[in-house]
PDB file of N, CA and C in Angstrom:
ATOM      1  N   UNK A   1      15.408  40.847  30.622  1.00  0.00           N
ATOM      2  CA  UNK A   1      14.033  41.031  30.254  1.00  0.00           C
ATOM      3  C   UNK A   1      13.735  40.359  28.905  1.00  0.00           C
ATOM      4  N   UNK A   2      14.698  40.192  27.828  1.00  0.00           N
ATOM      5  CA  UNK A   2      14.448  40.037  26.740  1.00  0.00           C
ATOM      6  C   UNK A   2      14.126  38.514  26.671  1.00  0.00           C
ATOM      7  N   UNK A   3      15.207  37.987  27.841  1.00  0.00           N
ATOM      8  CA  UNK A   3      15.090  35.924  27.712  1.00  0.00           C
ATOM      9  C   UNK A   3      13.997  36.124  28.443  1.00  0.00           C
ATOM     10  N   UNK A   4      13.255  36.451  29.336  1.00  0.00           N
ATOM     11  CA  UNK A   4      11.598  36.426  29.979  1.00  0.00           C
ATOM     12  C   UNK A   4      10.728  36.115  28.757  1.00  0.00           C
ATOM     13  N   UNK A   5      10.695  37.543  28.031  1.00  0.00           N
ATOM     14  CA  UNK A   5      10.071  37.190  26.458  1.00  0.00           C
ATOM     15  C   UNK A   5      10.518  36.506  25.967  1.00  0.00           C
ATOM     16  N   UNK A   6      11.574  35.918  25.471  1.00  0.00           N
ATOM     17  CA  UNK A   6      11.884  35.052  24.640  1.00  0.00           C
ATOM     18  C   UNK A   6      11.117  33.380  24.783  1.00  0.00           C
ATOM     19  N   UNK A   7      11.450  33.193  26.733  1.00  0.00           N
ATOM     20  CA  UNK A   7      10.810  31.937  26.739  1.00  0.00           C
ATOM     21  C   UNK A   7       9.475  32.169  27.465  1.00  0.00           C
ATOM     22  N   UNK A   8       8.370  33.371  27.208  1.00  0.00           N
ATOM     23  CA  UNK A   8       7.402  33.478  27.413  1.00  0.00           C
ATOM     24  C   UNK A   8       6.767  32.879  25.956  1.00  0.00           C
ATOM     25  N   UNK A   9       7.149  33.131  25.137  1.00  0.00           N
ATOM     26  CA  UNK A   9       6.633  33.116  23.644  1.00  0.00           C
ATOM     27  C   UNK A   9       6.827  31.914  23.279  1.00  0.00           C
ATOM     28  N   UNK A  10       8.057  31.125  23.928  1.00  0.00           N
ATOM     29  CA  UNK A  10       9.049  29.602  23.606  1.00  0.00           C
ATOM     30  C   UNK A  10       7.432  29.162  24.114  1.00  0.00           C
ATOM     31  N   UNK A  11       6.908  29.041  25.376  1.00  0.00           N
ATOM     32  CA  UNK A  11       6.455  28.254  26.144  1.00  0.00           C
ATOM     33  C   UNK A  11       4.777  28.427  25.935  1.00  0.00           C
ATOM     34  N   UNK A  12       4.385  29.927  25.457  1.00  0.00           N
ATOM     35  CA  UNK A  12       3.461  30.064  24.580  1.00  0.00           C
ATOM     36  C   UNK A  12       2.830  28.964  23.426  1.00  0.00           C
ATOM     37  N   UNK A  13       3.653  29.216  22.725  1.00  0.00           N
ATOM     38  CA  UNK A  13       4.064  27.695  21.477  1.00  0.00           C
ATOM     39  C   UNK A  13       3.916  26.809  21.918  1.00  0.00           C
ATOM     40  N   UNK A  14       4.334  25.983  22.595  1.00  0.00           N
ATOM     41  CA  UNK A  14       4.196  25.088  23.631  1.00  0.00           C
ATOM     42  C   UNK A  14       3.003  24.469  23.516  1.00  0.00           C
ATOM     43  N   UNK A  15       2.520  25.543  24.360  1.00  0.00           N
ATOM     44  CA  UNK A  15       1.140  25.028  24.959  1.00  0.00           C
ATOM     45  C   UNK A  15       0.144  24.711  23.796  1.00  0.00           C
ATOM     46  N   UNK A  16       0.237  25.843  23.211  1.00  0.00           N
ATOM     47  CA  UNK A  16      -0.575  26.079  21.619  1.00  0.00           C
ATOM     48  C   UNK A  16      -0.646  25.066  20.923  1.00  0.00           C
ATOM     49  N   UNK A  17       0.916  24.052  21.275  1.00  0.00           N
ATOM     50  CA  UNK A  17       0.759  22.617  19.975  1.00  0.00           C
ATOM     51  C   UNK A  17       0.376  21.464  20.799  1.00  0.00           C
ATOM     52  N   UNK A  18       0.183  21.622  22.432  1.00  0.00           N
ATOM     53  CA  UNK A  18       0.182  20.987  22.966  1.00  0.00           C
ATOM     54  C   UNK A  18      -1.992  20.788  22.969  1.00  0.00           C
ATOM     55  N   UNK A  19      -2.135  22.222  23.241  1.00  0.00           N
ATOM     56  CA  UNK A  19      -3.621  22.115  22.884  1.00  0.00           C
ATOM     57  C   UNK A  19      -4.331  21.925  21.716  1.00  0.00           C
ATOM     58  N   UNK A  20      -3.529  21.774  20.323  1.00  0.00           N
ATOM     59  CA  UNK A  20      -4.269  21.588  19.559  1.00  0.00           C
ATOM     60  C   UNK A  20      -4.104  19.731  18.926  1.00  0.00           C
ATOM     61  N   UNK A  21      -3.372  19.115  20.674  1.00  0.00           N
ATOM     62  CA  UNK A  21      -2.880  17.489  19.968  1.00  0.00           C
ATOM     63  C   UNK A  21      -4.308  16.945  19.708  1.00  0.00           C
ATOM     64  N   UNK A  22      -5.321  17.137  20.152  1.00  0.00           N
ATOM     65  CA  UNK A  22      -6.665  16.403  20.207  1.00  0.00           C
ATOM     66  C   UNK A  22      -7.462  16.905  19.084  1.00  0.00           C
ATOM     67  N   UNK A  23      -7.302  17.748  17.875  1.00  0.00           N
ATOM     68  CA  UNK A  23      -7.566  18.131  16.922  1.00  0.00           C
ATOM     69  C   UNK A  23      -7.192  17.217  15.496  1.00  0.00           C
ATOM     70  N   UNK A  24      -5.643  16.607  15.633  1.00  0.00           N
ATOM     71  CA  UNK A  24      -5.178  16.030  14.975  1.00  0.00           C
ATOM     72  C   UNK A  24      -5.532  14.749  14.404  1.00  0.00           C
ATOM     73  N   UNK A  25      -6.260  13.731  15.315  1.00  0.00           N
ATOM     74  CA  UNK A  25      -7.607  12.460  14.635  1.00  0.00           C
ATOM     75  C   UNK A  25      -7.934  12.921  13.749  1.00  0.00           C
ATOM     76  N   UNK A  26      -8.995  14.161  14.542  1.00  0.00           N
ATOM     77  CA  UNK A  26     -10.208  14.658  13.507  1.00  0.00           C
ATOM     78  C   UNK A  26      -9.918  15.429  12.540  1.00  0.00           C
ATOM     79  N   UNK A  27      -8.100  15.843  11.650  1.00  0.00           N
ATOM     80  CA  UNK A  27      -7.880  16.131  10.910  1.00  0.00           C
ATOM     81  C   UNK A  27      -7.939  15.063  10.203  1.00  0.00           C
ATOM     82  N   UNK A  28      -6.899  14.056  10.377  1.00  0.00           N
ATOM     83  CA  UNK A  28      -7.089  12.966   9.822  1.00  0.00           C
ATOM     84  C   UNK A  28      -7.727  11.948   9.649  1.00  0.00           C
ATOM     85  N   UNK A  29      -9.308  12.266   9.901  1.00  0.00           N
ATOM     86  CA  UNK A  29     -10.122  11.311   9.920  1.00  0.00           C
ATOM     87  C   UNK A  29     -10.386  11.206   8.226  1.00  0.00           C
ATOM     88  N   UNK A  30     -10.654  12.169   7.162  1.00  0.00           N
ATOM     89  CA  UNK A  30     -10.858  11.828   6.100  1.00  0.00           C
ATOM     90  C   UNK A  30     -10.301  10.865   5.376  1.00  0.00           C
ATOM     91  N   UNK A  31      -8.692  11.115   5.509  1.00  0.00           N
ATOM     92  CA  UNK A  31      -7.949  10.300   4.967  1.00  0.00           C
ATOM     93  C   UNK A  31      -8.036   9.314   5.107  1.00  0.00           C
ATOM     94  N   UNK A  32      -8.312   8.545   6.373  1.00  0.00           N
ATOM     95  CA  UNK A  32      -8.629   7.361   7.053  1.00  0.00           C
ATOM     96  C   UNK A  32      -9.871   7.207   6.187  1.00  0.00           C
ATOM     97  N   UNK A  33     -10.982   7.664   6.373  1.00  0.00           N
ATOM     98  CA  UNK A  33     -12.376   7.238   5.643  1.00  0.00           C
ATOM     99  C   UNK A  33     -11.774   6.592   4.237  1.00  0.00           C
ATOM    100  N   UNK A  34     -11.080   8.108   3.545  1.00  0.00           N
ATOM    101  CA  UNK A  34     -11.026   7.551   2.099  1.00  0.00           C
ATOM    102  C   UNK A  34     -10.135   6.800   1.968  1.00  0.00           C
ATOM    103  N   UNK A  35      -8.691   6.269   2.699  1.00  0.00           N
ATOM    104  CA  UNK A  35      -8.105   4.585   2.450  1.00  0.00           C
ATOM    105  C   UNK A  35      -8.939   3.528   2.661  1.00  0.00           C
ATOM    106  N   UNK A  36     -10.014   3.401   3.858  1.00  0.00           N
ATOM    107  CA  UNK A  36     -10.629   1.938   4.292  1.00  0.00           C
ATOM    108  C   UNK A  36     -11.676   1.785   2.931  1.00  0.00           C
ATOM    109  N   UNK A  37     -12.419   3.232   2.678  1.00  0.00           N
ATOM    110  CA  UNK A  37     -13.585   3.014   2.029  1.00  0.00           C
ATOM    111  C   UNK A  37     -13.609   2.838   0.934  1.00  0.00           C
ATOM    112  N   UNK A  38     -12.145   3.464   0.264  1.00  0.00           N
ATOM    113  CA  UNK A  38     -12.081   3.533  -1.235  1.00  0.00           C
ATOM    114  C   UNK A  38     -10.878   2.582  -1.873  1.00  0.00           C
ATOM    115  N   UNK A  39      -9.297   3.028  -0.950  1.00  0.00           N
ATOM    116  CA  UNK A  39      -8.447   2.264  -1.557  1.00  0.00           C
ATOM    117  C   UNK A  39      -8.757   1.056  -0.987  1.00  0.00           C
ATOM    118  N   UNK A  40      -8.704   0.502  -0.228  1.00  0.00           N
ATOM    119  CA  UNK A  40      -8.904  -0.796   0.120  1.00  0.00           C
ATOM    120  C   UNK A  40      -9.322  -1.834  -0.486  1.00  0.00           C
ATOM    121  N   UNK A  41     -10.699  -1.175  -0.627  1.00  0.00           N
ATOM    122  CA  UNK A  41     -11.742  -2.479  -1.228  1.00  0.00           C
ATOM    123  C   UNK A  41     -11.314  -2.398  -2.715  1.00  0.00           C
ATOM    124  N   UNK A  42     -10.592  -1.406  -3.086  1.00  0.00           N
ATOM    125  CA  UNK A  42     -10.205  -1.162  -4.667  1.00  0.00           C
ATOM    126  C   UNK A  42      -9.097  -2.151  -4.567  1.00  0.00           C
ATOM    127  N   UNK A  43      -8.188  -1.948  -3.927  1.00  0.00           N
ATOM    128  CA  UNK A  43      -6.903  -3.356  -3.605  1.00  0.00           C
ATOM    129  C   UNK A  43      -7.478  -4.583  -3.436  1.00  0.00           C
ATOM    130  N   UNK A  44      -8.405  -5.019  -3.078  1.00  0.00           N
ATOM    131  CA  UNK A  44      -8.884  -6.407  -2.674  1.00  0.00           C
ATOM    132  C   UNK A  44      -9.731  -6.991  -3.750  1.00  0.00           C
ATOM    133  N   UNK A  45     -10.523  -5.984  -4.503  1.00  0.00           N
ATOM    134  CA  UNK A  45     -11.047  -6.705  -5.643  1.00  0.00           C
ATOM    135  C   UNK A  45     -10.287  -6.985  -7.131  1.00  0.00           C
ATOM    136  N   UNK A  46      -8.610  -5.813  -6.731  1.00  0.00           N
ATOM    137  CA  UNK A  46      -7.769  -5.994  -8.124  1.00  0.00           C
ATOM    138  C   UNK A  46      -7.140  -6.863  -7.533  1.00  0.00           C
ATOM    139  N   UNK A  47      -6.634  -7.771  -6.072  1.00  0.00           N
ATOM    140  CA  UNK A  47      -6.170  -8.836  -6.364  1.00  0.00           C
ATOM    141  C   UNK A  47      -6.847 -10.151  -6.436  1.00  0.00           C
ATOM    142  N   UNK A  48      -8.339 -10.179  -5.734  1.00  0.00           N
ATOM    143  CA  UNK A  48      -9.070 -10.691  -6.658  1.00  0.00           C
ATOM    144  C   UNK A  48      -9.351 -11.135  -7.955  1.00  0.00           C
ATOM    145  N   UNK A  49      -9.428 -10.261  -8.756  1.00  0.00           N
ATOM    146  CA  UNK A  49      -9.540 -10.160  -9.886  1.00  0.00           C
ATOM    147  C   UNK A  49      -8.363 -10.957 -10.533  1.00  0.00           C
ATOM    148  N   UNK A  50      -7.188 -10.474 -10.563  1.00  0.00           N
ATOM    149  CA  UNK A  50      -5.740 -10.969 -10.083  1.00  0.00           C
ATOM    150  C   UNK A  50      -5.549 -12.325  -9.937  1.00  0.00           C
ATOM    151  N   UNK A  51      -5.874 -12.675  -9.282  1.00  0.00           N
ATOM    152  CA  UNK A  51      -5.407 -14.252  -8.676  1.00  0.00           C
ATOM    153  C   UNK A  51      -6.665 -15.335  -9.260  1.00  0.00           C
ATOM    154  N   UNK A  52      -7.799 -14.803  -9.820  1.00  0.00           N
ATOM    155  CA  UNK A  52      -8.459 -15.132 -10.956  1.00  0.00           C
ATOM    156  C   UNK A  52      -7.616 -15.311 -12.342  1.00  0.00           C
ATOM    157  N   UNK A  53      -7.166 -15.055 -12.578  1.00  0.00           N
ATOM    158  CA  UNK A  53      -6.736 -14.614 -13.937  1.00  0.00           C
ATOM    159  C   UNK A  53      -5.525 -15.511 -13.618  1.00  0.00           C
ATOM    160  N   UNK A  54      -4.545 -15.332 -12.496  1.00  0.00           N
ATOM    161  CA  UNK A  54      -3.503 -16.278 -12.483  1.00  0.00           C
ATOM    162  C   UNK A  54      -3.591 -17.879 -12.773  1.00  0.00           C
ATOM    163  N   UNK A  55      -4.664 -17.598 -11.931  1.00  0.00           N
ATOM    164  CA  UNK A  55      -5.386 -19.943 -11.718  1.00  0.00           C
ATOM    165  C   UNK A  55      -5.867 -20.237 -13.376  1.00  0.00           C
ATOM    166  N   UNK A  56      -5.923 -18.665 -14.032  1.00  0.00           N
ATOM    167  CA  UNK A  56      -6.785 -19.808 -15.680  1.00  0.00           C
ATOM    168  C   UNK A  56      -5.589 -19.329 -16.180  1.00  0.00           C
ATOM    169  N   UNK A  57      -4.578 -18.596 -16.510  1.00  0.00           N
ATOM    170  CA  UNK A  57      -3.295 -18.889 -17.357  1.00  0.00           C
ATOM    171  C   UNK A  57      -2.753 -19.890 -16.869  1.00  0.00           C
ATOM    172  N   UNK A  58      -2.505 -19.927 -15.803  1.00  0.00           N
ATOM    173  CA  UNK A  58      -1.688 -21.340 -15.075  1.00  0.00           C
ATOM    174  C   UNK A  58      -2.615 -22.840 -15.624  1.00  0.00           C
ATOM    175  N   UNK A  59      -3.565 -23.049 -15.100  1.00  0.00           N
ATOM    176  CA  UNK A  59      -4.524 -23.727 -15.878  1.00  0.00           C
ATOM    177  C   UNK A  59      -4.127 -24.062 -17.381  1.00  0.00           C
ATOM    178  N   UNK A  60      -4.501 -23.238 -17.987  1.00  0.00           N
ATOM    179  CA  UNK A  60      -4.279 -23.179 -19.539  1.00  0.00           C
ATOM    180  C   UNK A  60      -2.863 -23.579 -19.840  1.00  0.00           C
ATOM    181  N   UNK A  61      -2.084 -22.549 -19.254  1.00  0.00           N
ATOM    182  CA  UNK A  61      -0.525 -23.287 -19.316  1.00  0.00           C
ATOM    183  C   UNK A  61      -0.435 -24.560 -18.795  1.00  0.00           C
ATOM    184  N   UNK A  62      -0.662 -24.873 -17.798  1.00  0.00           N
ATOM    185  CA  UNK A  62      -0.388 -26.677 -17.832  1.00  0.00           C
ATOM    186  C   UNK A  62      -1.078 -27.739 -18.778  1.00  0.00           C
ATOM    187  N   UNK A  63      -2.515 -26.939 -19.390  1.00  0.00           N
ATOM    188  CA  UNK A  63      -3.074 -28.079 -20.565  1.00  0.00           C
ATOM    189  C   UNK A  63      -2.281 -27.446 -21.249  1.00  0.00           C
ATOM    190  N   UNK A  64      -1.596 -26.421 -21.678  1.00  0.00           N
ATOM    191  CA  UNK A  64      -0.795 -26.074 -23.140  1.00  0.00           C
ATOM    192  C   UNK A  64       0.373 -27.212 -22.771  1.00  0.00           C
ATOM    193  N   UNK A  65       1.163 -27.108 -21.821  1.00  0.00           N
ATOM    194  CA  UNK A  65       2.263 -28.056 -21.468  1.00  0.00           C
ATOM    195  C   UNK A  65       1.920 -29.425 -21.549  1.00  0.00           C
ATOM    196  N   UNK A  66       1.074 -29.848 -21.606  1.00  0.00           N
ATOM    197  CA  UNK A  66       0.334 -31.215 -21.284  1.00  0.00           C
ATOM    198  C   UNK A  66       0.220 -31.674 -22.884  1.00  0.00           C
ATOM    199  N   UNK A  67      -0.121 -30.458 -23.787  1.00  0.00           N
ATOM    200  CA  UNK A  67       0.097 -30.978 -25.259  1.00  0.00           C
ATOM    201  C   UNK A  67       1.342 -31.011 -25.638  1.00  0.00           C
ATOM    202  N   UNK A  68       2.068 -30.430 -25.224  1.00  0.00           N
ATOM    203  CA  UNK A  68       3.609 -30.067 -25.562  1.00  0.00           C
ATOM    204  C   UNK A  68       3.635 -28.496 -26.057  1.00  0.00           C
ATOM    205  N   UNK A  69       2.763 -27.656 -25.738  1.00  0.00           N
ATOM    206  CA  UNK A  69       3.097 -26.048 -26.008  1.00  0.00           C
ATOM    207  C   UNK A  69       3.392 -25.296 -24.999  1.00  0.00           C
ATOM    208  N   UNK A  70       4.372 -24.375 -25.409  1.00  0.00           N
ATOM    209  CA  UNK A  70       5.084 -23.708 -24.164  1.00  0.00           C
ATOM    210  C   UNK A  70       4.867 -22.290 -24.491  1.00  0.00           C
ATOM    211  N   UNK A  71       4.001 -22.432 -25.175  1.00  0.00           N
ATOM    212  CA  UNK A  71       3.643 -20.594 -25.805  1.00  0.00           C
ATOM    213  C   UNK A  71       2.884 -19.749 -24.276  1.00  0.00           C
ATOM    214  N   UNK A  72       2.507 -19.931 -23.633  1.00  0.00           N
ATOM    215  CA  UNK A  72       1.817 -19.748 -22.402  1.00  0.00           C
ATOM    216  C   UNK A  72       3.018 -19.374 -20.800  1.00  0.00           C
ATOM    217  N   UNK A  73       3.686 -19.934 -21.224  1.00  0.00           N
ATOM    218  CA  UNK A  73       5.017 -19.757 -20.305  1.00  0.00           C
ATOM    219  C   UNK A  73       5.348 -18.730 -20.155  1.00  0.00           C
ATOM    220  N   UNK A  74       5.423 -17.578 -20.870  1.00  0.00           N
ATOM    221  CA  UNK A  74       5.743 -16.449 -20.510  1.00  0.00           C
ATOM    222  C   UNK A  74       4.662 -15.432 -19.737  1.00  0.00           C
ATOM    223  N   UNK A  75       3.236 -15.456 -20.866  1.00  0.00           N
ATOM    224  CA  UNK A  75       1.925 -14.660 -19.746  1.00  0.00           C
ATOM    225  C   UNK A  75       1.990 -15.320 -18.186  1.00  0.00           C
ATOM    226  N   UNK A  76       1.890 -17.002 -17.871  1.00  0.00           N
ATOM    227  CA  UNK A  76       2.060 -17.016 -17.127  1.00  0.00           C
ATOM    228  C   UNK A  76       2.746 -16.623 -15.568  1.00  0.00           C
ATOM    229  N   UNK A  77       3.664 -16.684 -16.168  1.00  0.00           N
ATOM    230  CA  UNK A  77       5.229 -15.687 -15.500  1.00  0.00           C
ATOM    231  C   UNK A  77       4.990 -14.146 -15.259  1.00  0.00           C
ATOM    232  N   UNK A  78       4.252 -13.549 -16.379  1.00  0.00           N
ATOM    233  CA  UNK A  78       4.324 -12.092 -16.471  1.00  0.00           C
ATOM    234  C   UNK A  78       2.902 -11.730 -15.084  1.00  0.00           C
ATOM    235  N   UNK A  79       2.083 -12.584 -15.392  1.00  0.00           N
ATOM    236  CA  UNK A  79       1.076 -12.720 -15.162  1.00  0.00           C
ATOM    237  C   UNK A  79       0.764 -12.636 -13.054  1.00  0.00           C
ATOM    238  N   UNK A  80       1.723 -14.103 -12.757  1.00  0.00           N
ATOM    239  CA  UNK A  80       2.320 -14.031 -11.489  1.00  0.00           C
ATOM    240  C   UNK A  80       3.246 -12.950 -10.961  1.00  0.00           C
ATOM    241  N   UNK A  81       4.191 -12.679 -11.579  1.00  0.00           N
ATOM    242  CA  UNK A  81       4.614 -11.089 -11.510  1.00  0.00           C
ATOM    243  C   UNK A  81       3.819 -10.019 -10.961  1.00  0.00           C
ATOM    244  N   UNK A  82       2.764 -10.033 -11.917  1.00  0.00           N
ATOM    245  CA  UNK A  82       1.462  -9.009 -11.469  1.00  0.00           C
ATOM    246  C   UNK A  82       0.570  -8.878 -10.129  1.00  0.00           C
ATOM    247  N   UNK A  83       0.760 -10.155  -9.775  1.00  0.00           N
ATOM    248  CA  UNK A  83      -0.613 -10.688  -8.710  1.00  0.00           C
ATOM    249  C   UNK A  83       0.813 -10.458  -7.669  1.00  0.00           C
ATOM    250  N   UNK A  84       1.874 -10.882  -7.582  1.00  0.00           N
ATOM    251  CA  UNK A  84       2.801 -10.198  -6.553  1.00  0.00           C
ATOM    252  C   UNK A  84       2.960  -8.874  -6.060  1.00  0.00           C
ATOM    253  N   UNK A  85       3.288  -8.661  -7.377  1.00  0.00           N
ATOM    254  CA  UNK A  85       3.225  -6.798  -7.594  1.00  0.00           C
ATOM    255  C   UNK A  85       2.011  -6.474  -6.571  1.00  0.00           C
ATOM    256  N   UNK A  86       0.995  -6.388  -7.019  1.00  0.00           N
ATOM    257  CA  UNK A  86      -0.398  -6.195  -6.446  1.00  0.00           C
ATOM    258  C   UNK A  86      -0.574  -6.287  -4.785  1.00  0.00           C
ATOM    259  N   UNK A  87      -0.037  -7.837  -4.721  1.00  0.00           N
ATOM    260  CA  UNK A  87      -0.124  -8.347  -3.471  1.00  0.00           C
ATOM    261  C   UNK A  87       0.982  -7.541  -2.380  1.00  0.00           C
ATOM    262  N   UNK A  88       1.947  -7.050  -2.663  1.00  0.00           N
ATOM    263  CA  UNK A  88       3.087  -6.317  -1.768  1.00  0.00           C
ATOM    264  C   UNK A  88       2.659  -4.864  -1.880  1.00  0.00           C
ATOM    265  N   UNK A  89       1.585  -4.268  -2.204  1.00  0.00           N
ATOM    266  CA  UNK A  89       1.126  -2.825  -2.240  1.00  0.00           C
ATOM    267  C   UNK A  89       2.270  -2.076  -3.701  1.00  0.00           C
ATOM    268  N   UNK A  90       2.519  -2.629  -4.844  1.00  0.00           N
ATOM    269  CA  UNK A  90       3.099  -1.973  -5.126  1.00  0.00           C
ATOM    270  C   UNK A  90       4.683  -2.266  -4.894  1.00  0.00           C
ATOM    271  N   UNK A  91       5.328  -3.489  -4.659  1.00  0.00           N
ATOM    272  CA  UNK A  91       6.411  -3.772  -4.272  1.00  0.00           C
ATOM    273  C   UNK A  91       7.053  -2.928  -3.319  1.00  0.00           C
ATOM    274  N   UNK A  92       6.294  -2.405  -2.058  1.00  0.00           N
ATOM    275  CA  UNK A  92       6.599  -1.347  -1.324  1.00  0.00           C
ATOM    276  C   UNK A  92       7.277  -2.744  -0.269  1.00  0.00           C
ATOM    277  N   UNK A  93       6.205  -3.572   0.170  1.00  0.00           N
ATOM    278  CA  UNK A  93       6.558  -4.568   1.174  1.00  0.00           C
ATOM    279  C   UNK A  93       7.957  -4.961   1.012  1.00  0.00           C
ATOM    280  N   UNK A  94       8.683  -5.236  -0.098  1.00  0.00           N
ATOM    281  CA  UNK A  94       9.289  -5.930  -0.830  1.00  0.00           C
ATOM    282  C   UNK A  94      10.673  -4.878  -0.637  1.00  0.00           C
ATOM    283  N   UNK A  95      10.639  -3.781  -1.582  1.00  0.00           N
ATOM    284  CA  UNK A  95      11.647  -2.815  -1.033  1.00  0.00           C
ATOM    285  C   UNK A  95      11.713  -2.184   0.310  1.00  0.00           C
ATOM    286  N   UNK A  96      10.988  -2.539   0.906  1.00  0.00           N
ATOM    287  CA  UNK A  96      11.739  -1.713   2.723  1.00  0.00           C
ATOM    288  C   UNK A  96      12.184  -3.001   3.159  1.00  0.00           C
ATOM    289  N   UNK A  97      11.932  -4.536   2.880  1.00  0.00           N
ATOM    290  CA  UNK A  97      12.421  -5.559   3.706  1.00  0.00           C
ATOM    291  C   UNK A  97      14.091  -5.575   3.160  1.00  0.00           C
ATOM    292  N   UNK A  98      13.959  -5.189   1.820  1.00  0.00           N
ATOM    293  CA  UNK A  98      15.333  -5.513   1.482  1.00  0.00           C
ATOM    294  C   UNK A  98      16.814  -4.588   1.578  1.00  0.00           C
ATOM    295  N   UNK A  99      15.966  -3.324   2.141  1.00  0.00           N
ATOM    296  CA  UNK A  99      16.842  -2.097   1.839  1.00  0.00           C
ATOM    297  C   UNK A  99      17.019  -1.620   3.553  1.00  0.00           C
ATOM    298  N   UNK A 100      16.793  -2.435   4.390  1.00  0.00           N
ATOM    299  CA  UNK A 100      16.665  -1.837   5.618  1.00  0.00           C
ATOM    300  C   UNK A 100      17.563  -0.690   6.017  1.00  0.00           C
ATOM    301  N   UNK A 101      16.783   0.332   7.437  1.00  0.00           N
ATOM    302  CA  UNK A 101      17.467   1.750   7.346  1.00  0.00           C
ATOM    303  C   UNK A 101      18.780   1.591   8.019  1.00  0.00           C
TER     304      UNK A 101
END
């Protein structure tokens, strides 16, 4: 009698997670709203912004190089660093390709 109850209650559960699978979108619909609506366009205008800023140090560094100054060589560098950074979410892209499971 007791395994009857036991997998009356097992199979109870069951059903219970089974009926509430069509709930689960519309939990996660916010989250969804607030990545497309908020992070997103926030990622696309900082690498924007980003890859602006790369083309006039680079720029600048090649007329600095072009006089013979190399003072620019390093923002440059630091600079591209950044717009990578940016561009891989955070070097997330970057560490799962290299660390595979």
């Amino acid at each position: 009698m007791a395994e009857r109850a036991h997998a009356l209650i097992i199979g109870g559960t069951v059903q219970l997670g089974l009926g509430l699978l069509p709930i689960v979108p519309i939990l996660l619909l916010p989250f969804i709203i607030v990545f497309f609506v908020i992070v997103f366009p926030l990622w696309g205008v900082a690498l924007a912004v980003l890859g602006v800023l790369v083309l006039l140090i680079r720029g600048a560094d090649w007329l600095a190089r072009a006089a013979g100054v190399t003072a620019l060589g390093g923002p440059a560098v630091a600079m591209s660093r950044a717009f990578r950074w940016v561009l891989t979410f955070g070097g997330l892209t970057e560490r799962l390709s290299h660390n595979p499971p």
